[in-house]
N, C-alpha and C. Protein backbone atom coordinates (compact mmCIF):
# COMPACT_ATOMS: atom_id res chain seq x y z
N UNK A 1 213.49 46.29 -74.88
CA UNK A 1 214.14 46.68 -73.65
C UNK A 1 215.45 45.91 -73.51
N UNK A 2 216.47 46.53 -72.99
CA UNK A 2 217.37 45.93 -72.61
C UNK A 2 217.68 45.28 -71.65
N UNK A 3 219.31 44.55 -71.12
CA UNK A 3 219.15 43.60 -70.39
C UNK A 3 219.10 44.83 -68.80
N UNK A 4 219.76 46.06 -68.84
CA UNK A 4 220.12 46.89 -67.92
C UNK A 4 218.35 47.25 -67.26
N UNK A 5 217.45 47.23 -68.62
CA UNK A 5 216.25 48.42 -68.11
C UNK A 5 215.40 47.28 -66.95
N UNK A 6 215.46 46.08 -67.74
CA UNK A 6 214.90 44.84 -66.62
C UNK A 6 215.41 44.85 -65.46
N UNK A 7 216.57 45.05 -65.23
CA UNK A 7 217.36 45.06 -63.57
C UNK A 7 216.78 46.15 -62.70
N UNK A 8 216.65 47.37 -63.43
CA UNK A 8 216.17 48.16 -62.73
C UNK A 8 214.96 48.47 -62.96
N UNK A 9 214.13 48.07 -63.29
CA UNK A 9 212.41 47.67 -63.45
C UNK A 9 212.42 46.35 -62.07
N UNK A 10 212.90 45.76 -62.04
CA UNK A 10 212.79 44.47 -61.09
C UNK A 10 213.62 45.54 -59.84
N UNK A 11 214.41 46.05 -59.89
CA UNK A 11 214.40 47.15 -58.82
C UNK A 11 214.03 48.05 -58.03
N UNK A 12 213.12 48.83 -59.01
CA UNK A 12 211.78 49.27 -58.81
C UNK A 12 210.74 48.65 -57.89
N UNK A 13 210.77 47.30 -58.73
CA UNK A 13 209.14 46.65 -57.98
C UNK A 13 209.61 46.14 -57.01
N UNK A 14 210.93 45.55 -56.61
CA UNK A 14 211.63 45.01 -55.18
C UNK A 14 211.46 46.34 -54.22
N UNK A 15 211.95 47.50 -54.14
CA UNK A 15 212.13 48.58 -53.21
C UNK A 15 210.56 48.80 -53.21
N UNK A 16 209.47 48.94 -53.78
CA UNK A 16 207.84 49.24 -53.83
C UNK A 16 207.68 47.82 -52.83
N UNK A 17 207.68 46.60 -53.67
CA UNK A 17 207.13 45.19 -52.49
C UNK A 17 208.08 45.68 -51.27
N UNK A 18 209.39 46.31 -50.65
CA UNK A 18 209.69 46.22 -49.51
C UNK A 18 209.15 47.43 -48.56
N UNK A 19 208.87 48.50 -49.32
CA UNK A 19 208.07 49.38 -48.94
C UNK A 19 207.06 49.08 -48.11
N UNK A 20 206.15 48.33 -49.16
CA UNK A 20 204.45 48.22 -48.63
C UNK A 20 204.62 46.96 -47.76
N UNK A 21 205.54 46.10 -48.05
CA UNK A 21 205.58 45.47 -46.59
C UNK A 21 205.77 45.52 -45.30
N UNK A 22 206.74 46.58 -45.43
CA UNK A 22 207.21 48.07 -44.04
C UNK A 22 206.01 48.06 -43.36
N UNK A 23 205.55 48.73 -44.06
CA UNK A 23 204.45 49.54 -44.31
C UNK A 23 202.87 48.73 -43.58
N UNK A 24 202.87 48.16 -43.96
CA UNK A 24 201.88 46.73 -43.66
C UNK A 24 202.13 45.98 -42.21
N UNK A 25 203.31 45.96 -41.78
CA UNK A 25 203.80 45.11 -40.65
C UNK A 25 203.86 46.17 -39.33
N UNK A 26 203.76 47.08 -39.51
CA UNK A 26 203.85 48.79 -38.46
C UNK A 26 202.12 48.30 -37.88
N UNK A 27 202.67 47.77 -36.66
CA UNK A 27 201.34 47.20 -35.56
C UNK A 27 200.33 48.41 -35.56
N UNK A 28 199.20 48.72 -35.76
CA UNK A 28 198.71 49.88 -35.78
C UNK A 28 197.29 48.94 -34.72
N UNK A 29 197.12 49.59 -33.74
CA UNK A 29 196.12 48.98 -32.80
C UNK A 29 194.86 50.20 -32.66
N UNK A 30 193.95 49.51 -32.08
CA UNK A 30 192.71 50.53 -31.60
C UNK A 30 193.28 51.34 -31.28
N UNK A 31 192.24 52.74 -31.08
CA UNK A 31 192.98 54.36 -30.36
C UNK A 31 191.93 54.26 -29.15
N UNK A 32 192.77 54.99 -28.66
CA UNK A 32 191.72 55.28 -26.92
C UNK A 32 191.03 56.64 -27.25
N UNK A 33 191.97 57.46 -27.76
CA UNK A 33 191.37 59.29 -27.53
C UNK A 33 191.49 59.76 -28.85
N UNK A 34 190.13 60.63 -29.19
CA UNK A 34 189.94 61.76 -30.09
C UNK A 34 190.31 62.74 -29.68
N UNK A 35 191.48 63.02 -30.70
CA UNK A 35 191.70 64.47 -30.35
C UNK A 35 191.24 65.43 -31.66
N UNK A 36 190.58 66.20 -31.18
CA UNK A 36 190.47 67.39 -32.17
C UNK A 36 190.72 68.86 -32.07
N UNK A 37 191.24 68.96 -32.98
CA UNK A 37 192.09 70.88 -33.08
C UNK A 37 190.92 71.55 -33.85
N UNK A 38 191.23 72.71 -33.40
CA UNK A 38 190.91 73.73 -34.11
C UNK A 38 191.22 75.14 -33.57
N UNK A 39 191.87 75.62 -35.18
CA UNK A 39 192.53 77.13 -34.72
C UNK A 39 193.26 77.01 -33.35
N UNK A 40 194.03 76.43 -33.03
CA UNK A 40 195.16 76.43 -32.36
C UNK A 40 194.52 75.43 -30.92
N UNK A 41 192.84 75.21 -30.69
CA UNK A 41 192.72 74.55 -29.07
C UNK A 41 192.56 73.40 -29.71
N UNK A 42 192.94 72.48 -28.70
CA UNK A 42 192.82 71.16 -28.75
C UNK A 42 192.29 70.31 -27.61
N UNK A 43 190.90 69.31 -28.14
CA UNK A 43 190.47 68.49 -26.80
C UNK A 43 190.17 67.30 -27.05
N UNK A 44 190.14 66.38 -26.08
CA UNK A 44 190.48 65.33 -26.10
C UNK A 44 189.38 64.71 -25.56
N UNK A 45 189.16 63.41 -25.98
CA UNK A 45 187.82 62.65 -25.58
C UNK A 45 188.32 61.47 -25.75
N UNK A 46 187.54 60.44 -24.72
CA UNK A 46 187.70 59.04 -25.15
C UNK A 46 186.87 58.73 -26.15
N UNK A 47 187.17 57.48 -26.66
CA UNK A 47 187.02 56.83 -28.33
C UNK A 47 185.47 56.15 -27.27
N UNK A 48 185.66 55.40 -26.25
CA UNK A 48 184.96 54.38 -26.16
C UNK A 48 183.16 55.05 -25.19
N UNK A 49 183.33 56.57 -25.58
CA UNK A 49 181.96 57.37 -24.74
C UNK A 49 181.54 57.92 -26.17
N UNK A 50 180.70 57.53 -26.07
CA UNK A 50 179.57 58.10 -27.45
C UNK A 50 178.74 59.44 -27.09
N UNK A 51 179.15 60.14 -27.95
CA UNK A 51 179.24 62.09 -27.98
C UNK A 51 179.03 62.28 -29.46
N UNK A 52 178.59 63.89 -29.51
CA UNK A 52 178.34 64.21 -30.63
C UNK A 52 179.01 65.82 -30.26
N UNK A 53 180.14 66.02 -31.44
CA UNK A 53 180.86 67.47 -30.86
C UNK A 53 180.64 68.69 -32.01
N UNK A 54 179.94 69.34 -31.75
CA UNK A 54 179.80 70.88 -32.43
C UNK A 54 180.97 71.51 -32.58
N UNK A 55 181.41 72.18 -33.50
CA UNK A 55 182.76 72.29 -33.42
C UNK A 55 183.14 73.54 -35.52
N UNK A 56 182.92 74.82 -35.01
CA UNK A 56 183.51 75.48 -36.05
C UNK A 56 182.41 75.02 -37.90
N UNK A 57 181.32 75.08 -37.50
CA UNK A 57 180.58 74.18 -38.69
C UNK A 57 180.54 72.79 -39.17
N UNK A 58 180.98 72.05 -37.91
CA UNK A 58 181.17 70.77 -38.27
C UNK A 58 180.07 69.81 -36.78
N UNK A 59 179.97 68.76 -36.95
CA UNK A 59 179.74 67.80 -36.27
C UNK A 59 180.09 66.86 -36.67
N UNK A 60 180.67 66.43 -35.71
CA UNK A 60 181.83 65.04 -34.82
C UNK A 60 181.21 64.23 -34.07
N UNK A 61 180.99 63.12 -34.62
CA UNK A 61 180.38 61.65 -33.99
C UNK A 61 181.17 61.03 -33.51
N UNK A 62 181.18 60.62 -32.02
CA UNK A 62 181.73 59.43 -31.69
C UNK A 62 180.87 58.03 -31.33
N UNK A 63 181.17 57.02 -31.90
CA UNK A 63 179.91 55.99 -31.31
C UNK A 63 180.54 55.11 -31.66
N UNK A 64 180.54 53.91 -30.74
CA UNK A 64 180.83 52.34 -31.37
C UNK A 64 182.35 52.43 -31.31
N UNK A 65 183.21 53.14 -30.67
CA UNK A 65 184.22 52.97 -30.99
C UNK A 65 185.20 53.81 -32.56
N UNK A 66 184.05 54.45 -33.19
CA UNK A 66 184.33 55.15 -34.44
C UNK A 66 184.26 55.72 -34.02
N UNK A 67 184.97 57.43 -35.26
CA UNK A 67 184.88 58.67 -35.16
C UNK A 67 184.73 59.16 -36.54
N UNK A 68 183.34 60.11 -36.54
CA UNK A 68 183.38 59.89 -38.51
C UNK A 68 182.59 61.70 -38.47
N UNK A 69 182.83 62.65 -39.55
CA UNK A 69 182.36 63.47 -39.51
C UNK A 69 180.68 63.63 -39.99
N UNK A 70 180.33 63.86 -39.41
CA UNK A 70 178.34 63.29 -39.43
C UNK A 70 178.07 64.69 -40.83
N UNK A 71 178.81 66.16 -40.44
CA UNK A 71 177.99 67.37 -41.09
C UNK A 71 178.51 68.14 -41.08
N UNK A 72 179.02 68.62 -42.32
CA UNK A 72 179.72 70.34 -42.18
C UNK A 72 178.94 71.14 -43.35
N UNK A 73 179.27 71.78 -43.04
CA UNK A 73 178.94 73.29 -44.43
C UNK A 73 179.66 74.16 -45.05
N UNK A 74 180.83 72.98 -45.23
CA UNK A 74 181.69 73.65 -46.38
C UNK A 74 181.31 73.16 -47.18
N UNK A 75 181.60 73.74 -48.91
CA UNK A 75 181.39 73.29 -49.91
C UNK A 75 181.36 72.10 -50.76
N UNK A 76 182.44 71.65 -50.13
CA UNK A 76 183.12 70.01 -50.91
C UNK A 76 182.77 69.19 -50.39
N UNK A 77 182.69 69.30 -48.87
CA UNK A 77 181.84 68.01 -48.06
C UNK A 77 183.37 66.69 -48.24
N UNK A 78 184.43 66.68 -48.43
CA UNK A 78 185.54 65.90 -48.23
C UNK A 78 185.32 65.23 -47.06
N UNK A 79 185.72 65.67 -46.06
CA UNK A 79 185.01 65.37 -44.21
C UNK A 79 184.14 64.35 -44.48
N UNK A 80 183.32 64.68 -44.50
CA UNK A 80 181.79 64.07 -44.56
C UNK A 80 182.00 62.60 -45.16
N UNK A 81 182.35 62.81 -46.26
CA UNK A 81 182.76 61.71 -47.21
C UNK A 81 183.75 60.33 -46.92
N UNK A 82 184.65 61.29 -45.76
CA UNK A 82 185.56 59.94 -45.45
C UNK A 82 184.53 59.39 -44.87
N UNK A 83 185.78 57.78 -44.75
CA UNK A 83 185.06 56.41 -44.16
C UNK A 83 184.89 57.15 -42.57
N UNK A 84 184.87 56.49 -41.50
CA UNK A 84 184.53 56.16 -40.30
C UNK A 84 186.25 55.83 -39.29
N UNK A 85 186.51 56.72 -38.82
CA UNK A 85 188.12 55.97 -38.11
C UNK A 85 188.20 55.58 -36.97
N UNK A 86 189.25 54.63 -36.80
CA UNK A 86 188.65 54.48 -35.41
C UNK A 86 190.39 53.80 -34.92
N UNK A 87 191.06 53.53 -35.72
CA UNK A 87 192.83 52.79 -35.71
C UNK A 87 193.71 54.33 -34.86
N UNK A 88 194.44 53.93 -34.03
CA UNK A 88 195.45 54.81 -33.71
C UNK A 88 195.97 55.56 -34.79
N UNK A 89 196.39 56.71 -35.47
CA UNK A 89 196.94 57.38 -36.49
C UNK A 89 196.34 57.89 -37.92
N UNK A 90 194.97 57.37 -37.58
CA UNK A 90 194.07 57.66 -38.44
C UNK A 90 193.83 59.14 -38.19
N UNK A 91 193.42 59.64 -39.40
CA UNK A 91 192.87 61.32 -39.26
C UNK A 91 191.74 62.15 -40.53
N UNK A 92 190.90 62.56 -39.89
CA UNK A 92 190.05 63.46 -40.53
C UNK A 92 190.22 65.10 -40.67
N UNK A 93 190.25 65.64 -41.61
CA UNK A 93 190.60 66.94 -41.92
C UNK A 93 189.62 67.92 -42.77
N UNK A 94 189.27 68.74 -42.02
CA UNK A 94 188.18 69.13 -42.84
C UNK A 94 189.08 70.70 -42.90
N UNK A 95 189.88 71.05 -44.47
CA UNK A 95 190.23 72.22 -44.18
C UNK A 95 189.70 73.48 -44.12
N UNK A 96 188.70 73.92 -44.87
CA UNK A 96 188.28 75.10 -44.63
C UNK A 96 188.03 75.59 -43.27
N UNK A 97 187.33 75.07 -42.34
CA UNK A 97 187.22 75.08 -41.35
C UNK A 97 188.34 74.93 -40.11
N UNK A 98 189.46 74.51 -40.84
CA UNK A 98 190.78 74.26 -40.08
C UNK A 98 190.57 73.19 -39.27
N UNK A 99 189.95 72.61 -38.77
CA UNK A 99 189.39 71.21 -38.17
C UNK A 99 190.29 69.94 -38.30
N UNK A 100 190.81 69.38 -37.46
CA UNK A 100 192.12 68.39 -37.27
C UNK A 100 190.83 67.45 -36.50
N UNK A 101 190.72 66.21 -36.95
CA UNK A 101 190.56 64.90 -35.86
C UNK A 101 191.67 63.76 -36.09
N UNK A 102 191.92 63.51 -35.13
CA UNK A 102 192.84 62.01 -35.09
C UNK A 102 192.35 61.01 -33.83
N UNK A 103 193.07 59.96 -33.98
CA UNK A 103 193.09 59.14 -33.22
C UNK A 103 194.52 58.71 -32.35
N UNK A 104 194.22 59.00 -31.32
CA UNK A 104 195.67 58.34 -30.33
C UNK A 104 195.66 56.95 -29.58
């Protein structure tokens, strides 16, 4: 390698480390409200009332402050699989079903 390809290899990994430090330092706090879409309605619940929401082949747990998809019956089960969210900007997507959850 030359002396040019090192400068911009160390360029590379400088703009990536300033990235993920961005990235890392963006205050991200608890969410108050679940919101979840589907096919165009959208409703809203607090994070901190423990519910269980039927919703287009899916069920939506709220408890403890989490929000995690408990059960669907689509094929892939993706949904299902994520972790548990519960951070402002976090989101669950279950597409077949068109199904939006986030956290605000």
């Amino acid at each position: 390698m030359k002396r040019r390809d090192w400068w911009l290899l160390g360029g590379f990994l400088a703009a990536a480390l300033a990235l993920w430090a961005g990235l890392s330092l963006i205050p991200r706090g608890a969410g108050q409200t679940v919101v979840v879409e589907s096919d165009g309605e959208v409703a809203r619940y607090a994070i901190s009332e423990d519910r269980t929401i039927a919703l287009a082949g899916n069920w939506i747990v709220v408890s403890s402050g989490e929000v995690r998809m408990e059960w669907a019956d689509c094929p892939d089960l993706i949904c299902v699989k994520h972790a548990a969210i519960d951070q402002s900007g976090e989101v669950i997507v279950c597409l077949p079903h068109r199904v939006v959850v986030r956290i605000e």
